[in-house]
C-alpha atoms as a PDB file:
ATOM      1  CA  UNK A   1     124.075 309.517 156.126  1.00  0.00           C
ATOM      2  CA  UNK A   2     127.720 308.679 155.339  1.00  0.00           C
ATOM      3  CA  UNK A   3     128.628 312.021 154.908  1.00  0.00           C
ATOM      4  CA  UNK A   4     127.076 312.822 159.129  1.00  0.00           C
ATOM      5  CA  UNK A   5     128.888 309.096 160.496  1.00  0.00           C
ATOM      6  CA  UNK A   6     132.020 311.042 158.682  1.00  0.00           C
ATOM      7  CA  UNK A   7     131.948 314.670 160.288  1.00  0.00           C
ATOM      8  CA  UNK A   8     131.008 313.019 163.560  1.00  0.00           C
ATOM      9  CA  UNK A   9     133.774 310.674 163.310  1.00  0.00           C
ATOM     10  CA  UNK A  10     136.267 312.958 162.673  1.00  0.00           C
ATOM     11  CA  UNK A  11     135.116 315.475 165.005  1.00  0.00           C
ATOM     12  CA  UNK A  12     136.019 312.905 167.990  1.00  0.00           C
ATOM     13  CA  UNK A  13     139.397 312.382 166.557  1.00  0.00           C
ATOM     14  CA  UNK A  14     140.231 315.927 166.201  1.00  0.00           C
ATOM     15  CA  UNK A  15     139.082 315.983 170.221  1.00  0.00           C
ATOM     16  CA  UNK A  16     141.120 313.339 171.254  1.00  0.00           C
ATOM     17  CA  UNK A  17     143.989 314.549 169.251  1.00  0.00           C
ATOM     18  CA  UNK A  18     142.743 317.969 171.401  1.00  0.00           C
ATOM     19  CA  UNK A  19     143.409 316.279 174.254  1.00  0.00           C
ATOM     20  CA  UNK A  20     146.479 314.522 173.812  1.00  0.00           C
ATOM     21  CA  UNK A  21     147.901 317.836 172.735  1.00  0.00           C
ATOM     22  CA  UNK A  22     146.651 319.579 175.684  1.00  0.00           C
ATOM     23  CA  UNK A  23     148.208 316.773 178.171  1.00  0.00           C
ATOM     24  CA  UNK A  24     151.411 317.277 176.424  1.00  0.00           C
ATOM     25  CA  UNK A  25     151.717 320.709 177.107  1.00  0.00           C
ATOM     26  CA  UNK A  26     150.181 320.559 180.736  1.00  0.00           C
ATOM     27  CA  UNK A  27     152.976 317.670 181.802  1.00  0.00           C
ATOM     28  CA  UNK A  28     155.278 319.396 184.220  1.00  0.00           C
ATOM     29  CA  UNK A  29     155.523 321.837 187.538  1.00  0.00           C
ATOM     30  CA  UNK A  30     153.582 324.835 187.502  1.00  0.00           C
ATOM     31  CA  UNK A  31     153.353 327.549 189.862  1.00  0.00           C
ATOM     32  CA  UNK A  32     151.702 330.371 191.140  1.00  0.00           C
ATOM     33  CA  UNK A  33     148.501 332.021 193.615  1.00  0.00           C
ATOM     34  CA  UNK A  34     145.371 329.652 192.863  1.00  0.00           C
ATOM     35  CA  UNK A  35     143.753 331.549 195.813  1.00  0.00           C
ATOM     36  CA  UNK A  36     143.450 328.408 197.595  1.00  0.00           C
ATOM     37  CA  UNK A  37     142.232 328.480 201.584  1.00  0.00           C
ATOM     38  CA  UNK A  38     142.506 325.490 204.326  1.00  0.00           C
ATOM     39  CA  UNK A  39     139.667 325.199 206.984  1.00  0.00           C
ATOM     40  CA  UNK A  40     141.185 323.527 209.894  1.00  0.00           C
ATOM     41  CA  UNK A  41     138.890 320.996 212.535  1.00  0.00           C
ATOM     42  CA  UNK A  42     138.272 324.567 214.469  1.00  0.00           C
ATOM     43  CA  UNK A  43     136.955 326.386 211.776  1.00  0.00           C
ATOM     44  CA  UNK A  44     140.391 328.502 211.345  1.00  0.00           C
ATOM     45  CA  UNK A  45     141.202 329.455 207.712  1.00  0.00           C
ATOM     46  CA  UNK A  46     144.658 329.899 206.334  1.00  0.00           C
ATOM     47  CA  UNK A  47     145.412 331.465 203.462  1.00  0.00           C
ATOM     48  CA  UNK A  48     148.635 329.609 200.793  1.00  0.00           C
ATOM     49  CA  UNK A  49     150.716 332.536 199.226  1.00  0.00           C
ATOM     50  CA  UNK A  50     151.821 329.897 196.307  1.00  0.00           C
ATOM     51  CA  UNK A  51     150.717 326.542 195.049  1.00  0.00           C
ATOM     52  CA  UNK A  52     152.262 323.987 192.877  1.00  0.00           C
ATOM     53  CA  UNK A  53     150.723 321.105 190.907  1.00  0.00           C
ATOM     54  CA  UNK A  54     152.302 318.910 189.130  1.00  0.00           C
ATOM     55  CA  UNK A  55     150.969 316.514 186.076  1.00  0.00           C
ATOM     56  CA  UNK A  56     152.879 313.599 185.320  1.00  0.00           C
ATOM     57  CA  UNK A  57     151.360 311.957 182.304  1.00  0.00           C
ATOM     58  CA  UNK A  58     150.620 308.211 182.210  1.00  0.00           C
ATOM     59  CA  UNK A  59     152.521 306.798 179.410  1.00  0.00           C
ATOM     60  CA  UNK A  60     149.813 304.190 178.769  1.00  0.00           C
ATOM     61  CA  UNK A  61     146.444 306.418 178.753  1.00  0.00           C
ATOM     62  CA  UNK A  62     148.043 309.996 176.934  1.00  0.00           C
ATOM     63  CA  UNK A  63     145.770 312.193 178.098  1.00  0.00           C
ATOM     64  CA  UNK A  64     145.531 311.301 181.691  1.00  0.00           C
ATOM     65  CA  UNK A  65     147.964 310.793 184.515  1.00  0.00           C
ATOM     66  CA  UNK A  66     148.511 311.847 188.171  1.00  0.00           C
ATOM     67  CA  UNK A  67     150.902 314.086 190.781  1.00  0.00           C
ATOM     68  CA  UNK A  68     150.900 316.160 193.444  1.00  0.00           C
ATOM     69  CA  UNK A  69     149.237 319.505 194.576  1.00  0.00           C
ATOM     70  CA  UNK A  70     150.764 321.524 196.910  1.00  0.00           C
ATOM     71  CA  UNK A  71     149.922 324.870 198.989  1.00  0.00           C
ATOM     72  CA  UNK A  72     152.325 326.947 201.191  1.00  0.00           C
ATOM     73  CA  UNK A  73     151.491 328.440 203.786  1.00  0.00           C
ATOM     74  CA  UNK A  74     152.908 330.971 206.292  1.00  0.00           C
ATOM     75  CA  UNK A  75     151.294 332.269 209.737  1.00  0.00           C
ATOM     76  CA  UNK A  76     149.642 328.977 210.029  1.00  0.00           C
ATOM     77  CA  UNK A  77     150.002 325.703 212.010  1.00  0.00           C
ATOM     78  CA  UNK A  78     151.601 324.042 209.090  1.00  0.00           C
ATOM     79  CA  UNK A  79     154.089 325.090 205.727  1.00  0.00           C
ATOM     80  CA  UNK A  80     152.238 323.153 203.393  1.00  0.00           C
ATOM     81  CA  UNK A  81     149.628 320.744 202.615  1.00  0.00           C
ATOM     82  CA  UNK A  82     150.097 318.280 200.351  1.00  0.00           C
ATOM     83  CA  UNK A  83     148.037 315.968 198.135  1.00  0.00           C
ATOM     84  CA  UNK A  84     148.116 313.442 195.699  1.00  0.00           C
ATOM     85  CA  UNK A  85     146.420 313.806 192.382  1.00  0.00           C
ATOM     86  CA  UNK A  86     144.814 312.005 189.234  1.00  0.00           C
ATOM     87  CA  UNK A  87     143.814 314.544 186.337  1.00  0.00           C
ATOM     88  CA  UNK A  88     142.714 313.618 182.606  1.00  0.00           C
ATOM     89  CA  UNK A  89     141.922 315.884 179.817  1.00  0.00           C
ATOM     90  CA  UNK A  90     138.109 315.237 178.355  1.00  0.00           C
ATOM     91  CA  UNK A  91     136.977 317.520 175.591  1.00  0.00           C
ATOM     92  CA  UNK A  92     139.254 320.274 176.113  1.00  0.00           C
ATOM     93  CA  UNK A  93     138.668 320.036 179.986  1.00  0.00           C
ATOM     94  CA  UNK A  94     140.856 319.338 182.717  1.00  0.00           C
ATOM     95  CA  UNK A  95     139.651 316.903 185.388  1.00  0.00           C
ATOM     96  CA  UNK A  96     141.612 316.801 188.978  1.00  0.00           C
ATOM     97  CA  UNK A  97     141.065 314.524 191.359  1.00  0.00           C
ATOM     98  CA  UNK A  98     142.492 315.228 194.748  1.00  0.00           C
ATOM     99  CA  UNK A  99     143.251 311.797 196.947  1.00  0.00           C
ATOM    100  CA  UNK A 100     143.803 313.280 200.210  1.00  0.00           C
ATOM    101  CA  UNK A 101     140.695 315.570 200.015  1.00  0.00           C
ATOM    102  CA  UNK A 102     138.665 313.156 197.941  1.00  0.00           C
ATOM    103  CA  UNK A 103     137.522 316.240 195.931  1.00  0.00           C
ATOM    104  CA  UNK A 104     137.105 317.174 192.446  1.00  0.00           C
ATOM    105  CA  UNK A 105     138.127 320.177 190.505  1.00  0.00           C
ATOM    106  CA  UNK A 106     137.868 321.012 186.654  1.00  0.00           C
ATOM    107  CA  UNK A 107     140.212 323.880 184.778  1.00  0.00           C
ATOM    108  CA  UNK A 108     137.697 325.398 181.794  1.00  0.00           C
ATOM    109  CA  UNK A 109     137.998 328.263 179.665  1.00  0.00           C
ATOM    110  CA  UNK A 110     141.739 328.138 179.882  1.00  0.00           C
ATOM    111  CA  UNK A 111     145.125 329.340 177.674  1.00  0.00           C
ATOM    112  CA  UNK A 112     147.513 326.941 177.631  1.00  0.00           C
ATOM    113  CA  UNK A 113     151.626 327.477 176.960  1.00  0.00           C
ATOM    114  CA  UNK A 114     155.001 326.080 177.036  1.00  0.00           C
ATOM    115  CA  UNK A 115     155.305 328.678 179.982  1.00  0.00           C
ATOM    116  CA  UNK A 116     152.392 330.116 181.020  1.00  0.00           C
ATOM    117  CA  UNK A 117     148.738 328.772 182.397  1.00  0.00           C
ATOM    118  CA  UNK A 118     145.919 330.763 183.369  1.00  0.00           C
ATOM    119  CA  UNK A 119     142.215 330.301 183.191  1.00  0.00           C
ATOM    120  CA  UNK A 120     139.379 329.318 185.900  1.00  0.00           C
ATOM    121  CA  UNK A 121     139.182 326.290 188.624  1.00  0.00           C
ATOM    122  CA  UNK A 122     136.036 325.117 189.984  1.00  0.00           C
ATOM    123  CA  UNK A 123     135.308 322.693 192.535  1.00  0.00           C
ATOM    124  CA  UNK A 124     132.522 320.009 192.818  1.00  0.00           C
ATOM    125  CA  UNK A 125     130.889 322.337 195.444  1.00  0.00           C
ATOM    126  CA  UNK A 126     130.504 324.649 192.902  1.00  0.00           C
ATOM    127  CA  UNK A 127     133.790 327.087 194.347  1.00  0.00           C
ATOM    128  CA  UNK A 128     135.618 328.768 191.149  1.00  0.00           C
ATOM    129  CA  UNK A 129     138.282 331.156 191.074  1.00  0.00           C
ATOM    130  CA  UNK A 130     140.623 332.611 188.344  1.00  0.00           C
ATOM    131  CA  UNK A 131     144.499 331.508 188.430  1.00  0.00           C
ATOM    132  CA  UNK A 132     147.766 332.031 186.690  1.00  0.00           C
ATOM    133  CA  UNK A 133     150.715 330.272 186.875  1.00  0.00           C
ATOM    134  CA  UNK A 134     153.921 329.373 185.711  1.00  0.00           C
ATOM    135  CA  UNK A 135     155.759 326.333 184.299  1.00  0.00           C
ATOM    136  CA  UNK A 136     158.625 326.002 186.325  1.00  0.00           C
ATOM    137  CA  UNK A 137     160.474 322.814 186.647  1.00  0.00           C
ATOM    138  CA  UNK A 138     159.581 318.693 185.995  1.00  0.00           C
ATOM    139  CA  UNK A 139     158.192 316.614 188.961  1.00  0.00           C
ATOM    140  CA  UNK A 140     160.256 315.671 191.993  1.00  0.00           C
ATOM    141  CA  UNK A 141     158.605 313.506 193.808  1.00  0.00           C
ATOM    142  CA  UNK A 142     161.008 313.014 196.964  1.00  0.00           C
ATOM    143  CA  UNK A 143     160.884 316.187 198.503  1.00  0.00           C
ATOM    144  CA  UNK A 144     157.182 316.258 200.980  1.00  0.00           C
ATOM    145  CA  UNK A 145     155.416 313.670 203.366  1.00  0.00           C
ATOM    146  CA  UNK A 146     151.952 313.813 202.065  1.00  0.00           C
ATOM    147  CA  UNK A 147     149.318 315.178 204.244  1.00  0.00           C
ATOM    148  CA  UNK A 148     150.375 318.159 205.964  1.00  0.00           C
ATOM    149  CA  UNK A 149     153.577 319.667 207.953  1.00  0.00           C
ATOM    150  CA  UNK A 150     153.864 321.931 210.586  1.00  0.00           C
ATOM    151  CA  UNK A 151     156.228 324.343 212.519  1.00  0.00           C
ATOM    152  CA  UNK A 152     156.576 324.982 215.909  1.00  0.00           C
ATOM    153  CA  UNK A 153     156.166 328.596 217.456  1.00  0.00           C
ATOM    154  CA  UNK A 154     159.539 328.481 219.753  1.00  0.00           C
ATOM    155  CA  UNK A 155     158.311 332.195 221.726  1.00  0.00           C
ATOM    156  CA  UNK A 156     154.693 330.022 222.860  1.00  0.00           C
ATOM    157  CA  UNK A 157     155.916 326.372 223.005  1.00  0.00           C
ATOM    158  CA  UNK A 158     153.096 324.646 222.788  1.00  0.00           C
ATOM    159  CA  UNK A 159     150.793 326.766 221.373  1.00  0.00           C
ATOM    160  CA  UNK A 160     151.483 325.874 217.663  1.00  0.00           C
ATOM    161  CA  UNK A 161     151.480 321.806 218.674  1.00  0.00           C
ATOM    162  CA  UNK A 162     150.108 320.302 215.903  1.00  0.00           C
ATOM    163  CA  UNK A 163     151.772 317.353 215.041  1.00  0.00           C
ATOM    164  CA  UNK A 164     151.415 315.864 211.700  1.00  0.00           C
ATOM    165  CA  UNK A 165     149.779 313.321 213.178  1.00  0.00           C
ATOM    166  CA  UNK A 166     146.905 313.276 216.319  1.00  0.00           C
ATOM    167  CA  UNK A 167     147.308 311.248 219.590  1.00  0.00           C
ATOM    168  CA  UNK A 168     145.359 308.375 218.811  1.00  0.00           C
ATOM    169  CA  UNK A 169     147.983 308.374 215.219  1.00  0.00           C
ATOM    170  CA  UNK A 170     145.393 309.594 212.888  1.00  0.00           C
ATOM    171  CA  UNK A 171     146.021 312.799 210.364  1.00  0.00           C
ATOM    172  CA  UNK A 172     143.453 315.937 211.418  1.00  0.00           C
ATOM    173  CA  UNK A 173     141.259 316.760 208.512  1.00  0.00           C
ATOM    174  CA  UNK A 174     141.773 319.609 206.543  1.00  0.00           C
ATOM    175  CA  UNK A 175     139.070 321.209 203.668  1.00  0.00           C
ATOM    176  CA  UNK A 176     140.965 322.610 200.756  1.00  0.00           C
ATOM    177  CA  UNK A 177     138.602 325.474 199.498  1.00  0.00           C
ATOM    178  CA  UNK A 178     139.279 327.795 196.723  1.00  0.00           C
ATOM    179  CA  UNK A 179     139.060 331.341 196.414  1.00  0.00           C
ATOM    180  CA  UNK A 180     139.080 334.070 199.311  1.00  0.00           C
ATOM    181  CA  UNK A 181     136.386 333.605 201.780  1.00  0.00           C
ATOM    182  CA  UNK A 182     133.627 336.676 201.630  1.00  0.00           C
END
């Protein structure tokens, strides 16, 4: 019986020591096409050419932290939506939490580098997609008004109108989705 408490027992260390590893590399900016879509109030999807996420790790709690998640977009009502995050690593997997969409997402059966992330994403509605991206740069967290932005079509004034916020002063509600709609 001592021999079993012993394997178990250092079987969990070697997993947190997993973990701790893993949220080391992950800390940072990383880039690239996550295949992510946006579902505006009038059922119109838009399509982000790039995304960025960033983990910042919580000094307290080592393999666990927040950031941000951002998607760019062109040809839609908006360049970007924007979103807070809280993400952990549990057993090898990654956990997001996304504030602004109160969703969650989990990275499995990923490689991990210095530079370079790929591996699969999968939502709680059961969405999953393959991604790659690149480490590119540490957090800045100055640079976006969280929610969404917009630009204004100057040949149909007007038409593009979305402000970032509605007339009554609340933010529209927008459904991140992942992967390309069939």
């Amino acid at each position: 019986m001592a021999v079993i408490a012993m394997a178990v027992m250092s079987f969990t260390l070697v997993s947190c020591d997993d973990d701790d590893y893993i949220a080391d590399t992950l800390w940072g900016v990383w880039e690239g096409d996550m295949q992510v879509r946006v579902e505006d109030y009038y059922g119109n999807v838009y399509y982000a050419y790039e995304t960025e996420i960033a983990f910042d790790r919580d000094p307290y709690e080592y393999a666990s932290g927040s950031g941000y998640w951002i998607d760019y977009y062109r040809n839609a009502p908006w360049g970007y939506y924007a979103s807070h995050i809280t993400w952990t690593v549990t057993n090898n997997r990654i956990n997001i939490y996304s504030i602004e969409d109160d969703t969650y997402y989990y990275i499995y059966d990923y490689n991990l580098s210095d530079y370079y992330f790929s591996g699969w994403l999968e939502s709680e509605w059961g969405d999953y997609i393959q991604f790659r991206m690149t480490k590119t740069s540490a957090p800045n967290w100055n640079d976006f008004e969280w929610g969404w932005d917009y630009w204004y079509d100057n040949y149909y004034p007007g038409y593009y109108n979305y402000g970032t916020r509605s007339d009554n002063g609340e933010k529209p509600k927008l459904v991140r989705k992942i992967g390309r709609k069939e």
